[in-house]
Protein backbone atom coordinates (compact mmCIF):
# COMPACT_ATOMS: atom_id res chain seq x y z
CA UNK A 1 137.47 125.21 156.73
CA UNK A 2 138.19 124.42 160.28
CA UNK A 3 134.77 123.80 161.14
CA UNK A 4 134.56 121.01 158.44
CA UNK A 5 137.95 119.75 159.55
CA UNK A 6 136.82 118.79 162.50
CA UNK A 7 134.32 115.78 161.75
CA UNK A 8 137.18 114.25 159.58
CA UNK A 9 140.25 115.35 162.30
CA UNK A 10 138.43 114.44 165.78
CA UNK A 11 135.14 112.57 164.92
CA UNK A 12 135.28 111.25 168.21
CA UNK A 13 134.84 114.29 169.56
CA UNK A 14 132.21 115.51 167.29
CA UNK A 15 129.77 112.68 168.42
CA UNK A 16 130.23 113.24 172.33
CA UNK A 17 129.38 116.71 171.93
CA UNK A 18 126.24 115.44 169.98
CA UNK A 19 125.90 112.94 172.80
CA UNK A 20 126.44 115.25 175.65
CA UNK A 21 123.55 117.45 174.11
CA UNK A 22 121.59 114.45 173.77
CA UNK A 23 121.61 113.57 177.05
CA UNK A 24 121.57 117.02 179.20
CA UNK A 25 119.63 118.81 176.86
CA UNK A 26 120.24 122.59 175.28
CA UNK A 27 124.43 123.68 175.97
CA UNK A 28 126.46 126.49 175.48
CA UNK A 29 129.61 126.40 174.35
CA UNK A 30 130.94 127.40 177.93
CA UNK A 31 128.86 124.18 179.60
CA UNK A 32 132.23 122.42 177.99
CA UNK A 33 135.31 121.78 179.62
CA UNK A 34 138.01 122.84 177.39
CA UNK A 35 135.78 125.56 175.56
CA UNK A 36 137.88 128.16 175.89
CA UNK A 37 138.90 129.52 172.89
CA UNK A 38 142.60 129.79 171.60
CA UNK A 39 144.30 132.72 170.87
CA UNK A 40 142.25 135.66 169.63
CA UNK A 41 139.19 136.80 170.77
CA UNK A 42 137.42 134.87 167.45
CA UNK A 43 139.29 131.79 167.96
CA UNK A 44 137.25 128.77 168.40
CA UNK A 45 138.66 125.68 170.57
CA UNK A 46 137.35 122.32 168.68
CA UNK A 47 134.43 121.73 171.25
CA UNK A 48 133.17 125.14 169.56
CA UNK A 49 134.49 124.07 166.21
CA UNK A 50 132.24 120.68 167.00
CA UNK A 51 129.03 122.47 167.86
CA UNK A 52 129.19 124.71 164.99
CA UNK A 53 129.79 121.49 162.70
CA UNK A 54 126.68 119.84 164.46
CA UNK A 55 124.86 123.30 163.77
CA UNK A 56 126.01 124.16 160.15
CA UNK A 57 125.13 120.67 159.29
CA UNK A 58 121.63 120.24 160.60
CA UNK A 59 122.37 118.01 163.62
CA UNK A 60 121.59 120.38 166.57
CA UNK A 61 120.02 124.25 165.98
CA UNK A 62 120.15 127.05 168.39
CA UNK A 63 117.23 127.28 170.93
CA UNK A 64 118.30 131.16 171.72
CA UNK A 65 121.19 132.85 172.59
CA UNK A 66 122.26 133.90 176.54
CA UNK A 67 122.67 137.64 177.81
CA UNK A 68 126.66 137.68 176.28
CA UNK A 69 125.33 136.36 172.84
CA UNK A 70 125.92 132.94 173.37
CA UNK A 71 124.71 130.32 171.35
CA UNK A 72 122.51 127.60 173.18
CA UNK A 73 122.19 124.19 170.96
CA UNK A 74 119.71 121.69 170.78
CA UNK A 75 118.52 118.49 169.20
CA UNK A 76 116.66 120.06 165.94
CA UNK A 77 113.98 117.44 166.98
CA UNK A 78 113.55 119.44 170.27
CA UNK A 79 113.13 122.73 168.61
CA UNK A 80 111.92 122.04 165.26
CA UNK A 81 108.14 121.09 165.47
CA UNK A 82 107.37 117.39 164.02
CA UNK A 83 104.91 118.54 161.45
CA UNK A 84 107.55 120.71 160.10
CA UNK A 85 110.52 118.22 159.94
CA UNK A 86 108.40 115.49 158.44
CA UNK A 87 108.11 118.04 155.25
CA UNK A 88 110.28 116.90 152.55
CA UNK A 89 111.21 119.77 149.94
CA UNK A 90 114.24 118.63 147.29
CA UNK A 91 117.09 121.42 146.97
CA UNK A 92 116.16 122.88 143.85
CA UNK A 93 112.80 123.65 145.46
CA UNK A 94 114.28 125.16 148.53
CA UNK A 95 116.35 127.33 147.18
CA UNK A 96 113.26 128.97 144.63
CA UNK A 97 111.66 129.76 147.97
CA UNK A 98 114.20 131.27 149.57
CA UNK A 99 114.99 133.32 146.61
CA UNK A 100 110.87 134.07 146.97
CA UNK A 101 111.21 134.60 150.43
CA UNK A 102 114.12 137.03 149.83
CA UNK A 103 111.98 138.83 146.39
CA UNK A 104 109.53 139.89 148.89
CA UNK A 105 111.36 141.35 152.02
CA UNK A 106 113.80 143.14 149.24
CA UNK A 107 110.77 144.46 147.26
CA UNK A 108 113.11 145.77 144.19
CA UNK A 109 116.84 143.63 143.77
CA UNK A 110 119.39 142.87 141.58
CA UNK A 111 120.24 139.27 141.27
CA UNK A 112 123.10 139.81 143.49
CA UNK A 113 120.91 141.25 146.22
CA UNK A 114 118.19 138.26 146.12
CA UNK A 115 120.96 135.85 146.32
CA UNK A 116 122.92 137.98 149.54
CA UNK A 117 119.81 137.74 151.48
CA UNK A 118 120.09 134.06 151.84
CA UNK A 119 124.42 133.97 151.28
CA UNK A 120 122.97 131.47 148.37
CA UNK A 121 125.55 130.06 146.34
CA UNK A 122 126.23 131.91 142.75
CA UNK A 123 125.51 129.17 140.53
CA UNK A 124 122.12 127.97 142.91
CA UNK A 125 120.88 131.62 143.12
CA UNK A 126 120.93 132.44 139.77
CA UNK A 127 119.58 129.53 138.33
CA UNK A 128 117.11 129.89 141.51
CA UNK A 129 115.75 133.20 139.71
CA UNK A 130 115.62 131.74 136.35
CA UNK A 131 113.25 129.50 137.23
CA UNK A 132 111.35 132.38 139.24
CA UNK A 133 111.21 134.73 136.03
CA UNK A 134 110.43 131.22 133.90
CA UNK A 135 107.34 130.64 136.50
CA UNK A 136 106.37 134.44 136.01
CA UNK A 137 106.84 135.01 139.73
CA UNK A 138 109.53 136.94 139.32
CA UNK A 139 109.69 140.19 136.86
CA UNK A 140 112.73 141.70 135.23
CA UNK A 141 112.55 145.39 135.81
CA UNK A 142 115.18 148.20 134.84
CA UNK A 143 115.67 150.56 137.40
CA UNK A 144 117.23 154.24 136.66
CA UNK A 145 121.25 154.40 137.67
CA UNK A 146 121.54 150.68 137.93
CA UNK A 147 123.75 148.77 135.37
CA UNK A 148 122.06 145.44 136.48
CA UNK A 149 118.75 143.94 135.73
CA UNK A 150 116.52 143.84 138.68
CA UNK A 151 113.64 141.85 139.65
CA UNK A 152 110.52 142.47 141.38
CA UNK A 153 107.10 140.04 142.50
CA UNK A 154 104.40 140.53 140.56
CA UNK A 155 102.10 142.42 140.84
CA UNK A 156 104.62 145.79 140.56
CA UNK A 157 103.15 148.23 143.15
CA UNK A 158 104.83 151.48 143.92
CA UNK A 159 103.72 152.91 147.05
CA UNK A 160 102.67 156.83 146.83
CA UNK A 161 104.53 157.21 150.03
CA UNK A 162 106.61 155.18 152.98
CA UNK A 163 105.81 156.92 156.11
CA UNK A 164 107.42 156.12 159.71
CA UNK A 165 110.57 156.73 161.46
CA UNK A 166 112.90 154.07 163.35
CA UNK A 167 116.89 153.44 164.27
CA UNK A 168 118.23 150.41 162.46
CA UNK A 169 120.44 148.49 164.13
CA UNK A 170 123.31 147.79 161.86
CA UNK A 171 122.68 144.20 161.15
CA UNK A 172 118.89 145.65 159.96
CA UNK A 173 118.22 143.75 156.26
CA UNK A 174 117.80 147.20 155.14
CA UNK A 175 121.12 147.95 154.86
CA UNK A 176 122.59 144.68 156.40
CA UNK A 177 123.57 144.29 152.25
CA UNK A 178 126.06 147.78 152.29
CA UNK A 179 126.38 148.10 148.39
CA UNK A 180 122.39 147.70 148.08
CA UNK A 181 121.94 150.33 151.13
CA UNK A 182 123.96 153.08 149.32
CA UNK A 183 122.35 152.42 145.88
CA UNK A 184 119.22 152.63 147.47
CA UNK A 185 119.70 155.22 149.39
CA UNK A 186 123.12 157.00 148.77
CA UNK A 187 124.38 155.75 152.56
CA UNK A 188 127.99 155.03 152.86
CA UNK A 189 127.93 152.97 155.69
CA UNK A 190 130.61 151.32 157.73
CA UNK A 191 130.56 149.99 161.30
CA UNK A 192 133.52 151.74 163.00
CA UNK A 193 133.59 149.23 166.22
CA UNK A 194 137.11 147.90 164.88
CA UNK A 195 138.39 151.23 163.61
CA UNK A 196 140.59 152.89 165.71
CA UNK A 197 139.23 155.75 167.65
CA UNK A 198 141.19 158.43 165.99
CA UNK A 199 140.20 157.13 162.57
CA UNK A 200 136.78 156.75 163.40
CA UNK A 201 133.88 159.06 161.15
CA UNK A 202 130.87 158.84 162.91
CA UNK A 203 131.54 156.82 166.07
CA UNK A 204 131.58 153.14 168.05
CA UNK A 205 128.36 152.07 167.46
CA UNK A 206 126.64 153.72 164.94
CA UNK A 207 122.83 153.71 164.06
CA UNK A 208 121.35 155.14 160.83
CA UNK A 209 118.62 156.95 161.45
CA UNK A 210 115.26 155.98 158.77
CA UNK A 211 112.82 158.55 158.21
CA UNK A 212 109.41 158.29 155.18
CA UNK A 213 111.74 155.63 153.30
CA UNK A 214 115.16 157.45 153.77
CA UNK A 215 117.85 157.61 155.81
CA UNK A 216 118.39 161.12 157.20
CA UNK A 217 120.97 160.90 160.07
CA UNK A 218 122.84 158.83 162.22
CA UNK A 219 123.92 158.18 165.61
CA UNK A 220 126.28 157.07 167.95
CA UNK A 221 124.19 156.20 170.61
CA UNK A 222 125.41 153.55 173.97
CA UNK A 223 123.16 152.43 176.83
CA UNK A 224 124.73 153.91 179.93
CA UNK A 225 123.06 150.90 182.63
CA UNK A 226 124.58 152.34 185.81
CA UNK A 227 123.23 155.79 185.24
CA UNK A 228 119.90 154.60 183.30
CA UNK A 229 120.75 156.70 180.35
CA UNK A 230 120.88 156.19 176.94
CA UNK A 231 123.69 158.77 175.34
CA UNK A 232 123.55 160.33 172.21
CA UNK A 233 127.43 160.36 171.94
CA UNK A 234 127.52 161.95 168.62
CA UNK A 235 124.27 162.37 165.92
CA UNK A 236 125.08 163.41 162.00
CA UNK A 237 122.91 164.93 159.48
CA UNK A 238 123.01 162.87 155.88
CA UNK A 239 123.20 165.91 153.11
CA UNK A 240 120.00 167.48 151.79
CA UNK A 241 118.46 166.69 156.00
CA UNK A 242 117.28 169.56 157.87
CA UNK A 243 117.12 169.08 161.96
CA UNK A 244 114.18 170.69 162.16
CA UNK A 245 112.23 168.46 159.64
CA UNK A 246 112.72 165.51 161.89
CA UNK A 247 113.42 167.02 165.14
CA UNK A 248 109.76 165.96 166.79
CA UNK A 249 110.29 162.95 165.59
CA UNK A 250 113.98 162.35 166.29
CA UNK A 251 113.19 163.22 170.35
CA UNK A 252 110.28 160.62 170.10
CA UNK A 253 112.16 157.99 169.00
CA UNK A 254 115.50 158.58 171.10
CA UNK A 255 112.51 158.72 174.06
CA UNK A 256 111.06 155.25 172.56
CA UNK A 257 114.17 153.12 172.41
CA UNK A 258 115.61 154.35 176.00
CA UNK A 259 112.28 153.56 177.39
CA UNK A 260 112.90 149.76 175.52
CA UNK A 261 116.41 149.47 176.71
CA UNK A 262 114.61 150.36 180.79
CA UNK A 263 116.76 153.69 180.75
CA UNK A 264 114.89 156.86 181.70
CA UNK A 265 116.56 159.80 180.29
CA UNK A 266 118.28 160.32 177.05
CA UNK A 267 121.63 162.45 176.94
CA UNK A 268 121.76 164.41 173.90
CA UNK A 269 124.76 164.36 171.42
CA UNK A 270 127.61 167.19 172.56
CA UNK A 271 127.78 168.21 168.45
CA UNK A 272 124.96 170.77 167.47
CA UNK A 273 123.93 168.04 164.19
CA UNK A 274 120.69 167.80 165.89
CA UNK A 275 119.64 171.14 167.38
């Protein structure tokens, strides 16, 4: 709400921003004076509420973000390539694609699922996947212990196995969507980051652990920089795992991401989940 209030409240502002971006090229947030935001830590002054209008809107995009997650905006005509923006595609269209798009990465989802992927709107989605099943590029499948119709691309291919191992961070589209995650894979998963510590289940920063197409532990794990060490702070078994089934592969991995994040040692958890 506040970010559309602010064309109609301070338009003024909203096109010096656009200006200022113009002229000096891609901006953070911060690279305005009177950016700071107001009051809690997610509060947003209205030079932040004014880039996000310009973004959410299609003015400016975001070229990349700095080291503390910042967002850097630009021109879309600076970041976009031509060829691209001089594509035309209505909104009917657009929205069968990204259901497509979505149909695809999912492999197997429920209406509600195809429609999260995107945060399409109810009424767009599901029309969206009318037309998909219409077009026969989308199939209606039942799957056992849902109560909702799913869908699936045609052809239907069930793989004889998934193999490979890998933390997800918890943003990952695998179980980004939390009610598909523990359908698919029984995972009750919550990040803890803004539950007090005493309350806390698992830990700060918590990643599940995937393993041949489940999810078989997870971990606290936090880069220590000034000691080059990746720690283990706490790691937890899901039921029916056995340590010593992925054990090689656990150690590999934990190895694999400290070596990624330029630490050289990994400090294992304190709990005996792992050993």
């Amino acid at each position: 709400g506040s970010v559309a209030r602010i064309a109609a409240d301070r338009p003024d502002l909203v096109r010096g921003v656009r200006a200022r971006i113009a002229t000096d090229g891609p901006l953070a947030a911060s690279d305005f004076e009177g950016a700071r935001s107001e009051g809690s830590w997610w509060g947003w002054s209205e030079t932040k509420r004014a880039l996000e209008y310009l973004f959410w809107s299609g003015d400016v995009t975001t070229r990349r973000r700095r080291t503390s997650f910042e967002r850097e905006y630009d021109l879309v005509e600076r970041v976009v390539p031509s060829e691209i923006l001089a594509r035309t595609i209505d909104e009917r269209t657009a929205q069968r694609e990204l259901v497509r798009v979505a149909a695809g990465a999912l492999g197997i989802a429920t209406e509600r699922d195809l429609r999260d992927y995107f945060r399409l709107d109810v009424a767009d989605a599901k029309r969206a996947v009318g037309d998909l099943v219409e077009a026969g590029d989308l199939a209606e499948v039942a799957v056992e212990g849902w109560r909702d119709t799913a869908y699936a691309c045609p052809p239907l291919r069930i793989p004889r196995r998934a193999a490979g191992s890998a933390f997800l961070s918890p943003f990952d589209n695998a179980i980004w969507n939390r009610p598909r995650a523990e359908r698919l894979f029984g995972f009750d998963y919550r990040l803890e980051i803004y539950t007090p510590l005493a309350k806390r289940v698992h830990g700060y920063y918590v990643l599940p652990y995937l393993v041949d197409g489940r999810l078989v532990a997870r971990a606290d794990l936090k880069h220590d920089r000034a000691a080059e060490t990746l720690r283990a702070h706490a790691g937890h078994l899901e039921t029916g795992s056995r340590a010593s089934a992925i054990a090689e592969r656990l150690r590999r991995d934990l190895a694999e991401l400290a070596a990624w994040l330029g630490a050289t040692r990994v400090a294992a958890p304190p709990n005996r989940d792992w050993r």
